[in-house]
Protein backbone atom coordinates (compact mmCIF):
# COMPACT_ATOMS: atom_id res chain seq x y z
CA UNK A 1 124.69 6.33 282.03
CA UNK A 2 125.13 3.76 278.94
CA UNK A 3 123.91 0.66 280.23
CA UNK A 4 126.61 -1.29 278.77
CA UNK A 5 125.31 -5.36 278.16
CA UNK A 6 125.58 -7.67 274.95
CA UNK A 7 122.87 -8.14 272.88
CA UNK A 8 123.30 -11.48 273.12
CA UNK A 9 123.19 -11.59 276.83
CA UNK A 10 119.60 -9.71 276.37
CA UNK A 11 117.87 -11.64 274.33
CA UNK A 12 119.31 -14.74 276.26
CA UNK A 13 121.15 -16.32 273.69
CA UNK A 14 124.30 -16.71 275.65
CA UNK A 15 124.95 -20.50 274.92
CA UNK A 16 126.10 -19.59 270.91
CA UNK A 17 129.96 -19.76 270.59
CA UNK A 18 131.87 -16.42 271.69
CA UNK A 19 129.31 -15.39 274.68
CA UNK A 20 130.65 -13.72 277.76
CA UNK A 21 133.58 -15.47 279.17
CA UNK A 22 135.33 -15.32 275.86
CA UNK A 23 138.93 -14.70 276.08
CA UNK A 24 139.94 -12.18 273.32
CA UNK A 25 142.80 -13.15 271.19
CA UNK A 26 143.88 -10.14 269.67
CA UNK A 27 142.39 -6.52 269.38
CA UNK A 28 138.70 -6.26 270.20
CA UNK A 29 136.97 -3.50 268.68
CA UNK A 30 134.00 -1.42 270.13
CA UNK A 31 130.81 -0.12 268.48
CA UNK A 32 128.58 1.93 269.92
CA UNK A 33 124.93 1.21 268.94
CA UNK A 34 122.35 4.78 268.89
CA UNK A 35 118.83 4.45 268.96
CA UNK A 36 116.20 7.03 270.27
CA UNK A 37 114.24 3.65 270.83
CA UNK A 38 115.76 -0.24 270.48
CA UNK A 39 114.66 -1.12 273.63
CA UNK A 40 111.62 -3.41 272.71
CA UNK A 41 111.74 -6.79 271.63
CA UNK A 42 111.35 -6.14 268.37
CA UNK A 43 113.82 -3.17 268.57
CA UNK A 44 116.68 -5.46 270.09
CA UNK A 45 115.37 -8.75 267.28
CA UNK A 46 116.57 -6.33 264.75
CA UNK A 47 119.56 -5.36 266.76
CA UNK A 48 120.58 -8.89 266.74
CA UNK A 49 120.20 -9.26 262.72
CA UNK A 50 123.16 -7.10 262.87
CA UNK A 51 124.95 -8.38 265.06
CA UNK A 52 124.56 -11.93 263.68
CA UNK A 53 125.28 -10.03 260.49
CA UNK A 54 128.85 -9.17 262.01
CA UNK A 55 129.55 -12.59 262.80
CA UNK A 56 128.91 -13.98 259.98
CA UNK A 57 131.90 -11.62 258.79
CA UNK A 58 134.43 -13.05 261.99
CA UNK A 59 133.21 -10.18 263.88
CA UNK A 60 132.46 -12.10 267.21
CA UNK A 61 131.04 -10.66 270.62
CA UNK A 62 133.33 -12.16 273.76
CA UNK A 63 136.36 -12.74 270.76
CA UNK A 64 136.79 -9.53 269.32
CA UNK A 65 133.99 -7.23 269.52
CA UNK A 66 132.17 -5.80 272.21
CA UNK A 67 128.67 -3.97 271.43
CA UNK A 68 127.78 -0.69 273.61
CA UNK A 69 123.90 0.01 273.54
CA UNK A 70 122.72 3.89 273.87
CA UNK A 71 119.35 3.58 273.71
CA UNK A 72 117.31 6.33 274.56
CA UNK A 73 113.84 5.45 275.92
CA UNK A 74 112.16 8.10 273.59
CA UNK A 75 114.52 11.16 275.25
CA UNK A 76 116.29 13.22 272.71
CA UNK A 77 117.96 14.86 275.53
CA UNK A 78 119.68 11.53 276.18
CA UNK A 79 121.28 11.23 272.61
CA UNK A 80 124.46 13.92 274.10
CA UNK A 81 124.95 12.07 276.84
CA UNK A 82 125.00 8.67 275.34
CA UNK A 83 127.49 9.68 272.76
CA UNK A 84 129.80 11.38 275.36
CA UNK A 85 130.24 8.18 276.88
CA UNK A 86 130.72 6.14 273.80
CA UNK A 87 133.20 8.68 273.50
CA UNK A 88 134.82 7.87 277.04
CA UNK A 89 135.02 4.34 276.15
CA UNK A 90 137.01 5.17 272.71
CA UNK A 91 134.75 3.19 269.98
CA UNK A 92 135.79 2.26 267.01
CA UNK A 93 132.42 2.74 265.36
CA UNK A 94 129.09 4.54 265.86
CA UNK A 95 125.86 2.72 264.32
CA UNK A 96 123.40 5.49 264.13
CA UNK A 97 119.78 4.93 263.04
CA UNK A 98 117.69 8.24 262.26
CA UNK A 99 118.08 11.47 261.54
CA UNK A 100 118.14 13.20 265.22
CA UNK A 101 121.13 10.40 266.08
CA UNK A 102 123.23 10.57 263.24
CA UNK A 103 122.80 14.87 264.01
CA UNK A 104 123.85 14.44 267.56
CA UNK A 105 126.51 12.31 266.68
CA UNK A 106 128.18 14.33 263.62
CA UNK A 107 128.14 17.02 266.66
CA UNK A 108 129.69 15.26 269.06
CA UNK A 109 132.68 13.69 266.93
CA UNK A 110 134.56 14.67 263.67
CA UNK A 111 136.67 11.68 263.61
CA UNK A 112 135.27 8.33 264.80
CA UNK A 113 133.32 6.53 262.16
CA UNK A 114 129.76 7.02 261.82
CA UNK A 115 127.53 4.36 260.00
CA UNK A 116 123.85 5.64 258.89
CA UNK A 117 121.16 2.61 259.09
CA UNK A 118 118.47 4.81 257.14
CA UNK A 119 118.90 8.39 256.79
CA UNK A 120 116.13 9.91 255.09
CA UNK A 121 118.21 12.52 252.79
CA UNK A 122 121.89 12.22 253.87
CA UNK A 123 123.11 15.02 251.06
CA UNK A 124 119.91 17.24 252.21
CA UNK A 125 120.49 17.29 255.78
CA UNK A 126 123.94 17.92 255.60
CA UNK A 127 125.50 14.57 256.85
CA UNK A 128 127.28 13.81 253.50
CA UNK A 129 129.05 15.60 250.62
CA UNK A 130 127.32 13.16 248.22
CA UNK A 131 126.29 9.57 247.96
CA UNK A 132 128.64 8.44 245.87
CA UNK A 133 131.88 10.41 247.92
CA UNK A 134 130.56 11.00 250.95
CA UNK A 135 133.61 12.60 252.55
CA UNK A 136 134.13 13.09 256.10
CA UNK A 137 133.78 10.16 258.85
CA UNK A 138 130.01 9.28 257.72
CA UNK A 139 128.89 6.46 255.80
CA UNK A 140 126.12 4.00 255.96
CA UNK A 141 122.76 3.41 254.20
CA UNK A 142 119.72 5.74 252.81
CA UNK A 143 115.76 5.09 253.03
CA UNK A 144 115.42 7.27 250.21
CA UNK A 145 113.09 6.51 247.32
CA UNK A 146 112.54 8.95 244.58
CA UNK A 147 109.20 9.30 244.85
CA UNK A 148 108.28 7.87 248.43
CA UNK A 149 106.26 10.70 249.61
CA UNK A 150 104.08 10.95 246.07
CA UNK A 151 103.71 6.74 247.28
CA UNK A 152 102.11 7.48 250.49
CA UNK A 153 99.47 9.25 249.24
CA UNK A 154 98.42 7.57 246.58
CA UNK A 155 98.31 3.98 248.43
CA UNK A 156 96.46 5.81 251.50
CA UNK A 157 94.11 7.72 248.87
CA UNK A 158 93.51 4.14 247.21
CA UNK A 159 92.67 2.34 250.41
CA UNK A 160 90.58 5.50 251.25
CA UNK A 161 89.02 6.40 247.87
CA UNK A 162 87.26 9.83 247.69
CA UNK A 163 89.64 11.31 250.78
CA UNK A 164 89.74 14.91 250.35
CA UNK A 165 92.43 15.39 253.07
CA UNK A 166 95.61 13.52 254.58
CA UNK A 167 97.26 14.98 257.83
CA UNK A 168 100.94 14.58 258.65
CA UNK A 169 101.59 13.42 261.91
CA UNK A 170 104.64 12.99 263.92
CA UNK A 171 106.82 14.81 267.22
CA UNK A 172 107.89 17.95 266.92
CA UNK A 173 110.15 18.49 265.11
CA UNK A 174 110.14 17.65 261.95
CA UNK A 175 113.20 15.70 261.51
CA UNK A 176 112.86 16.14 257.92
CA UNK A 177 111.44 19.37 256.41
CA UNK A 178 111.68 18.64 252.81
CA UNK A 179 109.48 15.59 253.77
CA UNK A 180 105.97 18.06 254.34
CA UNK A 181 107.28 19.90 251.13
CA UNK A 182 107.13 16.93 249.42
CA UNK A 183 103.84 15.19 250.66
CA UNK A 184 102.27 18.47 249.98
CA UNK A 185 103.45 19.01 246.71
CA UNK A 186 102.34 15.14 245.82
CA UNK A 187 99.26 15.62 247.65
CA UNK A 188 98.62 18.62 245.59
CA UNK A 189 98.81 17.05 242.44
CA UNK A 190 96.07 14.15 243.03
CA UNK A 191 93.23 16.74 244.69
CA UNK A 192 94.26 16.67 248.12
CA UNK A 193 95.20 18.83 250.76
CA UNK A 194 97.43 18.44 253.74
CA UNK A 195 97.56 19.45 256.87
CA UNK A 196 100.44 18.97 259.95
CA UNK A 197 99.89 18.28 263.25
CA UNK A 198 103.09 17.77 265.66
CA UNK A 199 102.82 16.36 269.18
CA UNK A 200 104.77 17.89 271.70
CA UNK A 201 105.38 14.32 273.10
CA UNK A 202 104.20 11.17 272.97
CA UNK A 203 101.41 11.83 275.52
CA UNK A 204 100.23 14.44 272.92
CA UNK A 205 99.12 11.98 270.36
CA UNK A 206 95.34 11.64 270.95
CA UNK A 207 95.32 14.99 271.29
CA UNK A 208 96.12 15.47 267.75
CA UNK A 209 94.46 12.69 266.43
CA UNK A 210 91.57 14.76 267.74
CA UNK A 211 92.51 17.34 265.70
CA UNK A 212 92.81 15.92 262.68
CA UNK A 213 89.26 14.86 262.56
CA UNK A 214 88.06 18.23 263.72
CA UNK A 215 89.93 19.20 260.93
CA UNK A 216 88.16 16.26 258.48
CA UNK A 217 91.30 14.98 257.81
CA UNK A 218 90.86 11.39 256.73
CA UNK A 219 93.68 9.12 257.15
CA UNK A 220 96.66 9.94 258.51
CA UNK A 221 100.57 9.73 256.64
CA UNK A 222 103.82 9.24 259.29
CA UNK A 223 106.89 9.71 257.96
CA UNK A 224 110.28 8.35 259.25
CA UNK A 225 110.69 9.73 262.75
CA UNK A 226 112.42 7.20 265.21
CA UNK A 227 111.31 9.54 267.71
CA UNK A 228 107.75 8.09 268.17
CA UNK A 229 109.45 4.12 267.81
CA UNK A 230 109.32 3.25 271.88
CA UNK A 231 105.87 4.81 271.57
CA UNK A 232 103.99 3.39 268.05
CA UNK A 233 101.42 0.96 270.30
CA UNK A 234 100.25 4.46 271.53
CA UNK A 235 100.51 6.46 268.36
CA UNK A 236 98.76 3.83 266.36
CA UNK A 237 95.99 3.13 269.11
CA UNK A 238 95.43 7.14 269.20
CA UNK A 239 94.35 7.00 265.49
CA UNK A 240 92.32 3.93 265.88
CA UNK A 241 90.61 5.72 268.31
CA UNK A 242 89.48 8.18 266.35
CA UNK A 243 88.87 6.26 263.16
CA UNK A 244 91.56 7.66 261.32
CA UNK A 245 92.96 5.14 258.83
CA UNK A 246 97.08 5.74 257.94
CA UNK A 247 100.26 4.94 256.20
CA UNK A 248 103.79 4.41 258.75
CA UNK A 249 107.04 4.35 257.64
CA UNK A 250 108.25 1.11 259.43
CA UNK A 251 105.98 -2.33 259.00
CA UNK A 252 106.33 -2.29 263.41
CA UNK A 253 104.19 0.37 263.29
CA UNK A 254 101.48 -2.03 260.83
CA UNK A 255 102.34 -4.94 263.09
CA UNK A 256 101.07 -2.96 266.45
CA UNK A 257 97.84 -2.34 264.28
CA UNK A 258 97.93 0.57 261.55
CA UNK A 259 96.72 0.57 258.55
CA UNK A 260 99.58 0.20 256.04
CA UNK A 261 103.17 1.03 255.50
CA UNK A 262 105.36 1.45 252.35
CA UNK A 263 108.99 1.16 253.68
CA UNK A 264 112.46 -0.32 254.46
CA UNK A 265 112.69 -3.64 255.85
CA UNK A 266 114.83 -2.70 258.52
CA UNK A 267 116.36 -6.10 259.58
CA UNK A 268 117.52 -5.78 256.13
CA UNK A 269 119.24 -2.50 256.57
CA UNK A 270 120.83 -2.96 259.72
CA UNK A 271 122.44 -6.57 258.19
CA UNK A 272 123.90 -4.38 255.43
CA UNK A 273 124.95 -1.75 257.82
CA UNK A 274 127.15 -4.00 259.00
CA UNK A 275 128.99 -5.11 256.07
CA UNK A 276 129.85 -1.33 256.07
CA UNK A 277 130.80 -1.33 260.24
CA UNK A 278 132.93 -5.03 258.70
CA UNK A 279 134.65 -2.93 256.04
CA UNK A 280 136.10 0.40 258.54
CA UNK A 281 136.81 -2.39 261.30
CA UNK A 282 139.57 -3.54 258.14
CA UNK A 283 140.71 0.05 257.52
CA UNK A 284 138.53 1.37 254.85
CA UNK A 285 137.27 5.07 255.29
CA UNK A 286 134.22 6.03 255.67
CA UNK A 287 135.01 8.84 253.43
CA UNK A 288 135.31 6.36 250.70
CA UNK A 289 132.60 4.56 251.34
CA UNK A 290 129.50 5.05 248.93
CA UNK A 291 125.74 5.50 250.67
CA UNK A 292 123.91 2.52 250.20
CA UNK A 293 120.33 2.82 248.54
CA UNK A 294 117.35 0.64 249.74
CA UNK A 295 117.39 -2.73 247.99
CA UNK A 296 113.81 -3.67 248.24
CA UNK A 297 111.24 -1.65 249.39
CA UNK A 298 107.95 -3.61 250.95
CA UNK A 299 103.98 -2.68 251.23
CA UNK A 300 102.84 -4.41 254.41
CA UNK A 301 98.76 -4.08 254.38
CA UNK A 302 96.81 -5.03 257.90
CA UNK A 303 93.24 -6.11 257.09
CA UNK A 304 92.15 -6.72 260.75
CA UNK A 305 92.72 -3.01 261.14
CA UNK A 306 91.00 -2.21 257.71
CA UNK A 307 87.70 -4.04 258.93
CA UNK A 308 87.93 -2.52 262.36
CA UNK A 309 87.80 0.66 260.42
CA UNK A 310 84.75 -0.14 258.20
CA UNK A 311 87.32 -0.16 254.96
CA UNK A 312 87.70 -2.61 251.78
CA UNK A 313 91.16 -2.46 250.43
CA UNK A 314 90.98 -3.06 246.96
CA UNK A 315 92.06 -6.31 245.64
CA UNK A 316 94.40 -4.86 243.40
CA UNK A 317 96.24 -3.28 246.32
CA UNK A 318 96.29 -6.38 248.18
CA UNK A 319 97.70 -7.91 245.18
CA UNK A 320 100.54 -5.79 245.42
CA UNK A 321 101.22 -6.35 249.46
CA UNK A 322 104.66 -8.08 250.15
CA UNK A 323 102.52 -9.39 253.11
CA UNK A 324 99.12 -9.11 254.55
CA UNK A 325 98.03 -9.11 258.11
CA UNK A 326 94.45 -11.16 258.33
């Protein structure tokens, strides 16, 4: 079942104005929040960016807007359920985060709104007609960079100069397959070769950590996958374990203790995600709705985890860092 509770309420914030108790004056509209993860502190702390985000635009939990969490613990399986009963309880708006949710929802419903926080390659995987006209009941925001995949390996193969071989690592499957093309093709081109190792689940990660060294990979690359997000203490401890330096694609991964990350900043994209949930609530269409590209892009570098590892980042990478971990 959807365990339905205000945001507010969990991160205990229920003396701010419009709190539970609220009488409504008016309509109050429902949006149903998706996330194979969400349910850490950090998950929720960038929940609430969006919510504060809605009230900034008179969008007001207790007044006129109740929230709906469907957060699935790391289950895929849970994602059908979880829809079907934001379904039940008529929403006005999905908020989907990754690929595998904004899938299972486009599944499940044809005509509710759906807003994207950061789908990898919304025109690729089939969620959108374009960026620009997206068509259909999907909307919302893009993590794609041109040239994001050719990034991560030449910031990992600078903070690991003389690497001869990067693995791919993430839980079957691949939520994006262009994403191995790509990292192989960029890979490729600088001397490198790649290899991909999937874990079945999140208990499979030292496991093929293991792997990679026995297969002299050295460093690691993890692309955007929300499915490992409940579990990135475990997948980042896995390839500390076995000395295997590596590149995430969300700074919570770098704050838990990898190496590096080139990415989103997510807060970011889930405040802008709801200027677009702000805009449908009004009446536009998400059909009319253009995707929304990153705005800023951020190179988080942790240097407690590079001397753990026996590694000097290069002061002209550090240079670079939007922030640095010490």
């Amino acid at each position: 079942m959807l365990r339905r509770r205000l945001i507010l309420a969990t991160l205990g914030l229920l003396g701010l104005p419009g709190a539970i108790g609220a009488q409504s004056s008016g309509r109050v509209f429902r949006i149903g929040l998706l996330a194979i993860g969400g349910q850490s502190a950090q998950g929720l702390g960038r929940w609430q960016s969006f919510v504060d985000a809605l009230r900034e635009l008179d969008f007001v939990e207790g007044r006129n807007l109740e929230v709906l969490l469907g957060f699935g613990g790391g289950d895929f399986g849970r994602l059908p359920g979880l829809l079907s009963e934001f379904v039940a309880q008529k929403v006005d708006v999905i908020v989907a985060t990754g690929s595998r949710e904004i899938r299972a929802s486009k599944q499940v419903t044809s005509t509710i709104p759906i807003v994207m926080t950061h789908a990898a390659d919304p025109v690729k995987e089939g969620f959108v007609a374009s960026l620009a006209r997206p068509g259909g009941n999907i909307t919302g925001l893009t993590s794609l960079v041109p040239g994001l995949s050719q990034k991560y390996v030449e910031l990992l193969l600078e903070a690991v100069p003389g690497a001869k071989r990067f693995a791919l690592v993430n839980i079957a499957p691949l939520p994006i397959p262009q994403t191995r093309r790509e990292l192989e093709d960029a890979a490729g081109k600088l001397g490198l070769s790649m290899i991909v190792l999937q874990a079945a689940s999140h208990g499979d990660f030292d496991r093929i950590m293991a792997e990679a060294r026995r297969q002299r990979a050295e460093g690691i690359i993890h692309p955007l996958d929300g499915g490992t997000s409940p579990y990135r203490q475990s997948l980042v401890e896995a390839a500390l374990k076995h000395g295997l330096p590596g590149i995430y694609w969300d700074s919570s991964y770098v704050d838990a203790g990898g190496l590096m990350t080139y990415s989103i900043n997510v807060e970011a994209q889930y405040r802008r995600a709801a200027a677009l949930v702000a805009k449908i609530l009004r009446g536009a269409r998400p059909a009319d709705i253009p995707i929304e590209l990153p705005a800023r892009i951020e190179l988080v570098i942790n240097l407690k985890t590079a001397k753990a590892l026996g590694l000097t980042v290069p002061r002209s990478l550090l240079l670079r860092a939007d922030r640095v971990i010490e």
